[in-house]
C-alpha atoms as a PDB file:
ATOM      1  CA  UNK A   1      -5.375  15.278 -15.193  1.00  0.00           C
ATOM      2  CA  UNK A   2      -3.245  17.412 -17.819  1.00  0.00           C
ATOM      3  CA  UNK A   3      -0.952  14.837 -19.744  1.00  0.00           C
ATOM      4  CA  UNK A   4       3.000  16.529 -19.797  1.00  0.00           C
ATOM      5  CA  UNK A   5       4.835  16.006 -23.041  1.00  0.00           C
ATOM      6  CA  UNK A   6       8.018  14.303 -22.594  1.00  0.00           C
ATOM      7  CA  UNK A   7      11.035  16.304 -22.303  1.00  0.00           C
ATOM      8  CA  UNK A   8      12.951  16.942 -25.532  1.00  0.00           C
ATOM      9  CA  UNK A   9      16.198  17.889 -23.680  1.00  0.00           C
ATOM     10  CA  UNK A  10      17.958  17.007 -20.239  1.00  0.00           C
ATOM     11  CA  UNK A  11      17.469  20.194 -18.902  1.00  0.00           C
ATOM     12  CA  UNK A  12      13.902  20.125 -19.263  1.00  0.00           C
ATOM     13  CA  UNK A  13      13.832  17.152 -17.244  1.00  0.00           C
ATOM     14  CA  UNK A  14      12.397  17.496 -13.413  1.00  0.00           C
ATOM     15  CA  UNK A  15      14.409  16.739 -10.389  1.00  0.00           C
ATOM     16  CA  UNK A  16      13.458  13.212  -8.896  1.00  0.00           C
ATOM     17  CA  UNK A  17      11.402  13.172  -5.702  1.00  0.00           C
ATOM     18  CA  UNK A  18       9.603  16.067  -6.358  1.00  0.00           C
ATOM     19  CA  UNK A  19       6.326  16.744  -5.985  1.00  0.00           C
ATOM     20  CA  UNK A  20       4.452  19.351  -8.177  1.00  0.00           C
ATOM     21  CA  UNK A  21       0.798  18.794  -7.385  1.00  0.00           C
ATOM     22  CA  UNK A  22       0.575  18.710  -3.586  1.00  0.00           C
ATOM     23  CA  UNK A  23      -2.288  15.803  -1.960  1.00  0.00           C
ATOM     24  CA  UNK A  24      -1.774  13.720  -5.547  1.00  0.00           C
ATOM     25  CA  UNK A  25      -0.687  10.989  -3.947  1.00  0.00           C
ATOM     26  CA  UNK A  26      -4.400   9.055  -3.807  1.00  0.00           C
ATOM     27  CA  UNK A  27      -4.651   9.808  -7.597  1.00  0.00           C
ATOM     28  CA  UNK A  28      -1.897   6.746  -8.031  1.00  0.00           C
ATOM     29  CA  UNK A  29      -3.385   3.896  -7.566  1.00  0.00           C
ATOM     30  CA  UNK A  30       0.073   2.235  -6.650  1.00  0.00           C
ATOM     31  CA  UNK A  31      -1.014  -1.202  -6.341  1.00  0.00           C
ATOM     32  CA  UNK A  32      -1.957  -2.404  -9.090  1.00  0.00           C
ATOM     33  CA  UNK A  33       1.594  -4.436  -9.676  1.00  0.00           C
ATOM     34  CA  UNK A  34       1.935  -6.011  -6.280  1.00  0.00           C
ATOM     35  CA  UNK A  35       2.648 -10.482  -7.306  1.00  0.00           C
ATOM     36  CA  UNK A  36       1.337 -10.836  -3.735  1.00  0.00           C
ATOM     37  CA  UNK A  37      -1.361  -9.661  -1.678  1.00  0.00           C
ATOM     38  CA  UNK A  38      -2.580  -9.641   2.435  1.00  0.00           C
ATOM     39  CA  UNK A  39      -5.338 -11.548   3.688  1.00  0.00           C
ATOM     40  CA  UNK A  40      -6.516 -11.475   7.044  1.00  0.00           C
ATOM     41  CA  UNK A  41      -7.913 -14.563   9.342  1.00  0.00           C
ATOM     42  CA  UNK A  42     -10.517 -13.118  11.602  1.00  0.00           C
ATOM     43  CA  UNK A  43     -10.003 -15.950  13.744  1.00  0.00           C
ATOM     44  CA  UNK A  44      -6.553 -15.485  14.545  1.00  0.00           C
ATOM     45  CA  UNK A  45      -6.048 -11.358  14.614  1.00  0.00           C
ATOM     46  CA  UNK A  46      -6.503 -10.079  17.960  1.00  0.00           C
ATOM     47  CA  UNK A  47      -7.307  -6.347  16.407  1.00  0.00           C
ATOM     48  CA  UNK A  48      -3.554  -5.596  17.807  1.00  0.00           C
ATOM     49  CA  UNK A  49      -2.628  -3.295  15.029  1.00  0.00           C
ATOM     50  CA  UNK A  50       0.489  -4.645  14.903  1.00  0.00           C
ATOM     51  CA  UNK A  51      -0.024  -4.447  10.504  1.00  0.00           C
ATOM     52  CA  UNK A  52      -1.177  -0.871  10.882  1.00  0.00           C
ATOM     53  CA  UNK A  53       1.915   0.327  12.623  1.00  0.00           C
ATOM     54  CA  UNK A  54       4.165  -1.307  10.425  1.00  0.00           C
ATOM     55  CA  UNK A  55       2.748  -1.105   6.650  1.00  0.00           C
ATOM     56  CA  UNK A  56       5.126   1.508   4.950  1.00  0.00           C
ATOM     57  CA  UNK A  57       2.441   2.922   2.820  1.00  0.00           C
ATOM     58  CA  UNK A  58      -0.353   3.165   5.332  1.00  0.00           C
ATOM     59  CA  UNK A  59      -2.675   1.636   3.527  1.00  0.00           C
ATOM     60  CA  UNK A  60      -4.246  -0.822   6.622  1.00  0.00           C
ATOM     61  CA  UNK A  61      -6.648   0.521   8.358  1.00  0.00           C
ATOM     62  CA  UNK A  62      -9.546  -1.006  10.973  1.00  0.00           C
ATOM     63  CA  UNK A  63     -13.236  -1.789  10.175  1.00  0.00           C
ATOM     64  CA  UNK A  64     -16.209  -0.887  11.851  1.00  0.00           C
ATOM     65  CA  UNK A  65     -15.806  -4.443  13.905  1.00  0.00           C
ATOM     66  CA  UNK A  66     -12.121  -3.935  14.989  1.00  0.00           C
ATOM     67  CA  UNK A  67     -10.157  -5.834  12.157  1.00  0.00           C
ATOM     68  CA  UNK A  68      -7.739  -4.643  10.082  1.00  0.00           C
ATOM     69  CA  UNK A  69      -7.490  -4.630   5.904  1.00  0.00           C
ATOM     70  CA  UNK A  70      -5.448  -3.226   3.556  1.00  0.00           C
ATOM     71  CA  UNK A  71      -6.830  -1.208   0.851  1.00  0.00           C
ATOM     72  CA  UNK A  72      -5.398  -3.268  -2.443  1.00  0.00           C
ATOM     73  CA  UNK A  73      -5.468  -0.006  -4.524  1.00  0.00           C
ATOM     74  CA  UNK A  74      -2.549   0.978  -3.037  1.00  0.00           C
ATOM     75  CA  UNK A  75      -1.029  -1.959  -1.224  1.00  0.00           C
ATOM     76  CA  UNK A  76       2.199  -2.834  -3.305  1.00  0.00           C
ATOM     77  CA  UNK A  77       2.430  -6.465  -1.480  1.00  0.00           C
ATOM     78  CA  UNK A  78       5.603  -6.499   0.295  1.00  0.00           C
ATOM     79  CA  UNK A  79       4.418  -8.735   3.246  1.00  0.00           C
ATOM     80  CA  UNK A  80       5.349  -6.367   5.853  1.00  0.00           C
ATOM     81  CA  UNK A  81       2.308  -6.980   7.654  1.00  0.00           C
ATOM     82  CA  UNK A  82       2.333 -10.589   7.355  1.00  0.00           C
ATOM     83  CA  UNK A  83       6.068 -11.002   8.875  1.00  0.00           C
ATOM     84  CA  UNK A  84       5.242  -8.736  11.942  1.00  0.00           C
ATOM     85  CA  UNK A  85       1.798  -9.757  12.587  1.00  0.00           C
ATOM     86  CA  UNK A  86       2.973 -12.599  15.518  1.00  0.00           C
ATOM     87  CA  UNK A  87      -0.508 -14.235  15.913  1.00  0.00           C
ATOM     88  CA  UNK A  88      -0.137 -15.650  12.267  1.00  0.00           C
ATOM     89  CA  UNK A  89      -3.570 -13.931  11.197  1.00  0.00           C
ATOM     90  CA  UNK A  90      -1.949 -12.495   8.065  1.00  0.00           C
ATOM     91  CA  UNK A  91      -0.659 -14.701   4.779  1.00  0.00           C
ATOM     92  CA  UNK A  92       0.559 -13.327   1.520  1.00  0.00           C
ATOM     93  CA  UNK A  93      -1.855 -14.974  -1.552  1.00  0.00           C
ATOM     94  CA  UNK A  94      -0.518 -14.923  -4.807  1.00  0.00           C
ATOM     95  CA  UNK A  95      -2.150 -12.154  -6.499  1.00  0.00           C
ATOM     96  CA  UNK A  96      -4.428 -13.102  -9.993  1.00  0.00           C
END
């Protein structure tokens, strides 16, 4: 990836929410700050997908036996999934 230098005046600067590089998103490993993290109880999910639906950065996805994880590189911790996932199979661990 090409480092930028930084801008030396305000008119060099880019307009926010822009994206220059299209598919660069998986570059950013986004995650890596999250205080909190998902983990999953097998014995409690029912493989609803409930924590799919609702993760804003669709980052869950489902295993080769049905369950869901999140993929911590880019899982920023909000608890999403935990709050809406009703069978309780989902707690927020203190990341660390």
């Amino acid at each position: 990836m090409k480092k930028k230098k930084w801008p030396e005046t305000w008119q060099e600067i880019n307009p926010g929410c822009m994206v220059f590089e299209p598919a660069s998103a998986r570059s950013y490993h986004t995650g890596s700050w999250k205080a909190q993290r998902p983990v999953w109880d097998d014995s409690k999910c029912i493989k609803c997908g409930v924590c799919y639906i609702f993760c804003p950065e669709g980052c869950v996805s489902q295993d080769d036996e049905g369950f869901f994880r999140a993929d911590l590189d880019y899982c920023k911790g909000c608890g999403i999934c935990a709050l809406e996932c009703w069978p309780g199979a989902i707690k927020m661990v203190e990341e660390g």
